[in-house]
C-alpha atoms as a PDB file:
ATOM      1  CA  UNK A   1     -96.255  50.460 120.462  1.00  0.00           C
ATOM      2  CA  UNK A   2     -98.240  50.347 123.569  1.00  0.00           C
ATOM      3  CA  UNK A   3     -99.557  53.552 125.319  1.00  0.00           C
ATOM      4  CA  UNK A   4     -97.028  53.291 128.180  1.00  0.00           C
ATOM      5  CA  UNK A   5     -94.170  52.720 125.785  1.00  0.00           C
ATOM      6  CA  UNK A   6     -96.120  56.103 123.626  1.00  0.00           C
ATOM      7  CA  UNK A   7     -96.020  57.856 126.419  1.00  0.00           C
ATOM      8  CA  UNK A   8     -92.529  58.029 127.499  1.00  0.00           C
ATOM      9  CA  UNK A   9     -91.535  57.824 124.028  1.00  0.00           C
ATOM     10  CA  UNK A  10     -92.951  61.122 122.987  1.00  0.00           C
ATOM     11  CA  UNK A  11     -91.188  62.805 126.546  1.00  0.00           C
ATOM     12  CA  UNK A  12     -87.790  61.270 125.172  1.00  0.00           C
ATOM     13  CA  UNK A  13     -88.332  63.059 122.026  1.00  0.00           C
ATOM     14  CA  UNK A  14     -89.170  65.868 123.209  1.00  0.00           C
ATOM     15  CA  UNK A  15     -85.856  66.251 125.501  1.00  0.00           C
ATOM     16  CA  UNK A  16     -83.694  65.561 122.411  1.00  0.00           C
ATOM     17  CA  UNK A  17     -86.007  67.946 120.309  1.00  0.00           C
ATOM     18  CA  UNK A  18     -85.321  70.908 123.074  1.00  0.00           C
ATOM     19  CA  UNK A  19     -82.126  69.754 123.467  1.00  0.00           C
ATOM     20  CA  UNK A  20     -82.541  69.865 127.267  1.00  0.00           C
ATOM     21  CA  UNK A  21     -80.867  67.538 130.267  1.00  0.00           C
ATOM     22  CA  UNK A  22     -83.367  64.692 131.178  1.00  0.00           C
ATOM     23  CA  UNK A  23     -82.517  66.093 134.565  1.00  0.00           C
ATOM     24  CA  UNK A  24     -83.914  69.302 133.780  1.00  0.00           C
ATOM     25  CA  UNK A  25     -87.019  67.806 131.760  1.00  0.00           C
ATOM     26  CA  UNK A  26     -87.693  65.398 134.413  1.00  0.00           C
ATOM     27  CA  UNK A  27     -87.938  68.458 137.033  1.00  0.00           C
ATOM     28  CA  UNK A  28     -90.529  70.542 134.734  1.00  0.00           C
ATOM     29  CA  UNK A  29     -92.368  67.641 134.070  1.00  0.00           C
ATOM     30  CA  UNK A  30     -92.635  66.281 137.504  1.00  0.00           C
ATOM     31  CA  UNK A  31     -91.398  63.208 136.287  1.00  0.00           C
ATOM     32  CA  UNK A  32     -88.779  61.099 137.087  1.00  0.00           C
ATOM     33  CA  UNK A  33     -85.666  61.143 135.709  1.00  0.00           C
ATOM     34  CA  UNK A  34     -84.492  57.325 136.879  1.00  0.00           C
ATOM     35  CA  UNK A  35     -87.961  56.326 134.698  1.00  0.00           C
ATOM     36  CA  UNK A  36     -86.718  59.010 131.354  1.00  0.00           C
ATOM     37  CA  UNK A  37     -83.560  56.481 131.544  1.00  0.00           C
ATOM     38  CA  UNK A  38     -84.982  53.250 132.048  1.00  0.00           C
ATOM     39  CA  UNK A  39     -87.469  54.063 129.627  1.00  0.00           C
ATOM     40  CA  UNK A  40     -85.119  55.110 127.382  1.00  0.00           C
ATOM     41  CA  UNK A  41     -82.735  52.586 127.397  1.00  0.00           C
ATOM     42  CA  UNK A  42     -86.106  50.556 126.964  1.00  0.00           C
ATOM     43  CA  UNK A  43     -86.617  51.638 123.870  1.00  0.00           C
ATOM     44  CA  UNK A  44     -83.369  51.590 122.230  1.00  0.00           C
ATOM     45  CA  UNK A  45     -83.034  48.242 123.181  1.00  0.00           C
ATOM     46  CA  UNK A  46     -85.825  47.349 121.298  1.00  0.00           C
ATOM     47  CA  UNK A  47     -84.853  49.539 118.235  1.00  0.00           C
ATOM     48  CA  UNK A  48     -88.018  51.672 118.431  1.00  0.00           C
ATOM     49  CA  UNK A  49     -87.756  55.217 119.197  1.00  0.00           C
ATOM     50  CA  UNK A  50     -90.175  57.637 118.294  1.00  0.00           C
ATOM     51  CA  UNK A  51     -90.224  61.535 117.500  1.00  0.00           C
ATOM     52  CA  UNK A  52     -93.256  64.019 117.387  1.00  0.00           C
ATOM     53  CA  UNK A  53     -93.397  66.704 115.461  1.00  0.00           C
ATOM     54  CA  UNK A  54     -96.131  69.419 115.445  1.00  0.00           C
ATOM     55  CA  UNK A  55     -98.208  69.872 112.238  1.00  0.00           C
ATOM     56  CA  UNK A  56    -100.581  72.294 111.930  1.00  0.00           C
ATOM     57  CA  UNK A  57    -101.707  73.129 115.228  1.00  0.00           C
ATOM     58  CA  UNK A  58    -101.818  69.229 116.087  1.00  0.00           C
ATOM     59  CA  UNK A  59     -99.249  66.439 117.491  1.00  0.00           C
ATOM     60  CA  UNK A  60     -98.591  63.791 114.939  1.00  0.00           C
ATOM     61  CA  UNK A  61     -96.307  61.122 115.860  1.00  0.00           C
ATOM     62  CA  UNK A  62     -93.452  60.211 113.126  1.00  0.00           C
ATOM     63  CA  UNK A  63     -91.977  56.780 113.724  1.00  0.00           C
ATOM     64  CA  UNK A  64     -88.456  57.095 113.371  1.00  0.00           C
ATOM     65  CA  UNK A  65     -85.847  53.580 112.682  1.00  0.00           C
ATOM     66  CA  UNK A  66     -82.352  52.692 113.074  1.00  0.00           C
ATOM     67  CA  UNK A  67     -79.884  52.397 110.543  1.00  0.00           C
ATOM     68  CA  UNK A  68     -76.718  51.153 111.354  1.00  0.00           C
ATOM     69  CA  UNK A  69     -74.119  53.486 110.696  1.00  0.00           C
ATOM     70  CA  UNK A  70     -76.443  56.094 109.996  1.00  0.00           C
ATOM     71  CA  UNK A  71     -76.110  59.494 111.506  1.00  0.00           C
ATOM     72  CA  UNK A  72     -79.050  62.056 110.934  1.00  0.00           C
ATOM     73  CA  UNK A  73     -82.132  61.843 109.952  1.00  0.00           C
ATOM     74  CA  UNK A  74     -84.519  62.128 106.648  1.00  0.00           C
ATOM     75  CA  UNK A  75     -88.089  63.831 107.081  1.00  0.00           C
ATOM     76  CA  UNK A  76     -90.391  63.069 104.184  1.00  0.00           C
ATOM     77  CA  UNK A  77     -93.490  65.766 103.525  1.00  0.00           C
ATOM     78  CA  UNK A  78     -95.640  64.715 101.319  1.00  0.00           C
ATOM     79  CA  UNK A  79     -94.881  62.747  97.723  1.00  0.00           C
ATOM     80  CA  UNK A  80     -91.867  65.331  97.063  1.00  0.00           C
ATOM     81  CA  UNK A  81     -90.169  67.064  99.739  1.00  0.00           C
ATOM     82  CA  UNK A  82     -87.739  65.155 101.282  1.00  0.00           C
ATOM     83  CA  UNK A  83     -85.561  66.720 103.615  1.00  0.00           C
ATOM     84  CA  UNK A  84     -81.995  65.122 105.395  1.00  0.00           C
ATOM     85  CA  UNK A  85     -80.372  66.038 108.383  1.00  0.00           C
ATOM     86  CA  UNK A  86     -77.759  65.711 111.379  1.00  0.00           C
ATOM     87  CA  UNK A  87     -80.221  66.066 113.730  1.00  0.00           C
ATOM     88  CA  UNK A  88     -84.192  66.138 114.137  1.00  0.00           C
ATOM     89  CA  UNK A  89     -85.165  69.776 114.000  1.00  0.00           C
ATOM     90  CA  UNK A  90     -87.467  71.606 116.378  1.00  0.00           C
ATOM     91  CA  UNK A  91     -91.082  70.248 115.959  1.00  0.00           C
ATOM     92  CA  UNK A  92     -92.102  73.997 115.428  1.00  0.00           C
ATOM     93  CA  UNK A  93     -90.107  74.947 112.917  1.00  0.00           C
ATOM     94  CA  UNK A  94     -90.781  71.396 110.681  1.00  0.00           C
ATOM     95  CA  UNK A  95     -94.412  72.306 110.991  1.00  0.00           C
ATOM     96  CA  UNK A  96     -93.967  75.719 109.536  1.00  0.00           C
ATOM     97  CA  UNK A  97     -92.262  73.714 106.639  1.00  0.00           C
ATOM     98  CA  UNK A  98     -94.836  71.342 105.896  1.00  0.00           C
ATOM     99  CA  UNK A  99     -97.287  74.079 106.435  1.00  0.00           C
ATOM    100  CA  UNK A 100     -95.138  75.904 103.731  1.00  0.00           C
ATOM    101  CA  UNK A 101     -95.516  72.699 101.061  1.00  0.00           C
ATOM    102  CA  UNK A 102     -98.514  72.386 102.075  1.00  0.00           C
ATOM    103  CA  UNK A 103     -99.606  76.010 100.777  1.00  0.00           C
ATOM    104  CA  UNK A 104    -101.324  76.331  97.515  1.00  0.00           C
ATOM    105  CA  UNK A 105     -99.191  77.675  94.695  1.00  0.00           C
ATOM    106  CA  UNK A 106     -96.239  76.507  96.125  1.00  0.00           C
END
């Protein structure tokens, strides 16, 4: 994925991770919202999309992949958590889990 495409990629994520309007995120940004869509649309097309999640204090990008008929999503931490859901949780609190597995004596 190219920086351009990284770039609007991780502000897509991060409007379904807040579960905000792209018209709202576009105004707090300073960005435009006819470029969230394009960009958007962009990507789908393409089947990429891509999430980011915070982990320890640092951004780490988590490619994320289409399966049709799929609804949800599956986060893997690690060799043996592996966690399913409807929906992507907040980047926040999936760090404090992985921060959690992470933890010695666990």
């Amino acid at each position: 994925m190219s920086d351009v495409s990284e770039y609007w990629s991780r502000h897509l994520a991060a409007i379904e991770t807040e579960r905000i309007t792209t018209k709202a995120y576009a105004e707090r940004e300073g960005l435009s919202v006819a470029a969230l869509y394009q960009w958007r649309k962009q990507l789908k097309g393409r089947g990429q999309a891509k999430a980011v999640t915070v982990q320890a204090g640092r951004f780490v990008a988590v490619e994320v992949s289409e399966v049709a008929g799929s609804m949800g999503c599956c986060v893997q931490i690690g060799a043996g958590v592996r966690l399913e859901f409807a929906h992507l949780p907040h980047p926040e609190w999936l760090a404090a889990v992985a921060a959690a597995v992470d933890r010695p004596g666990r």
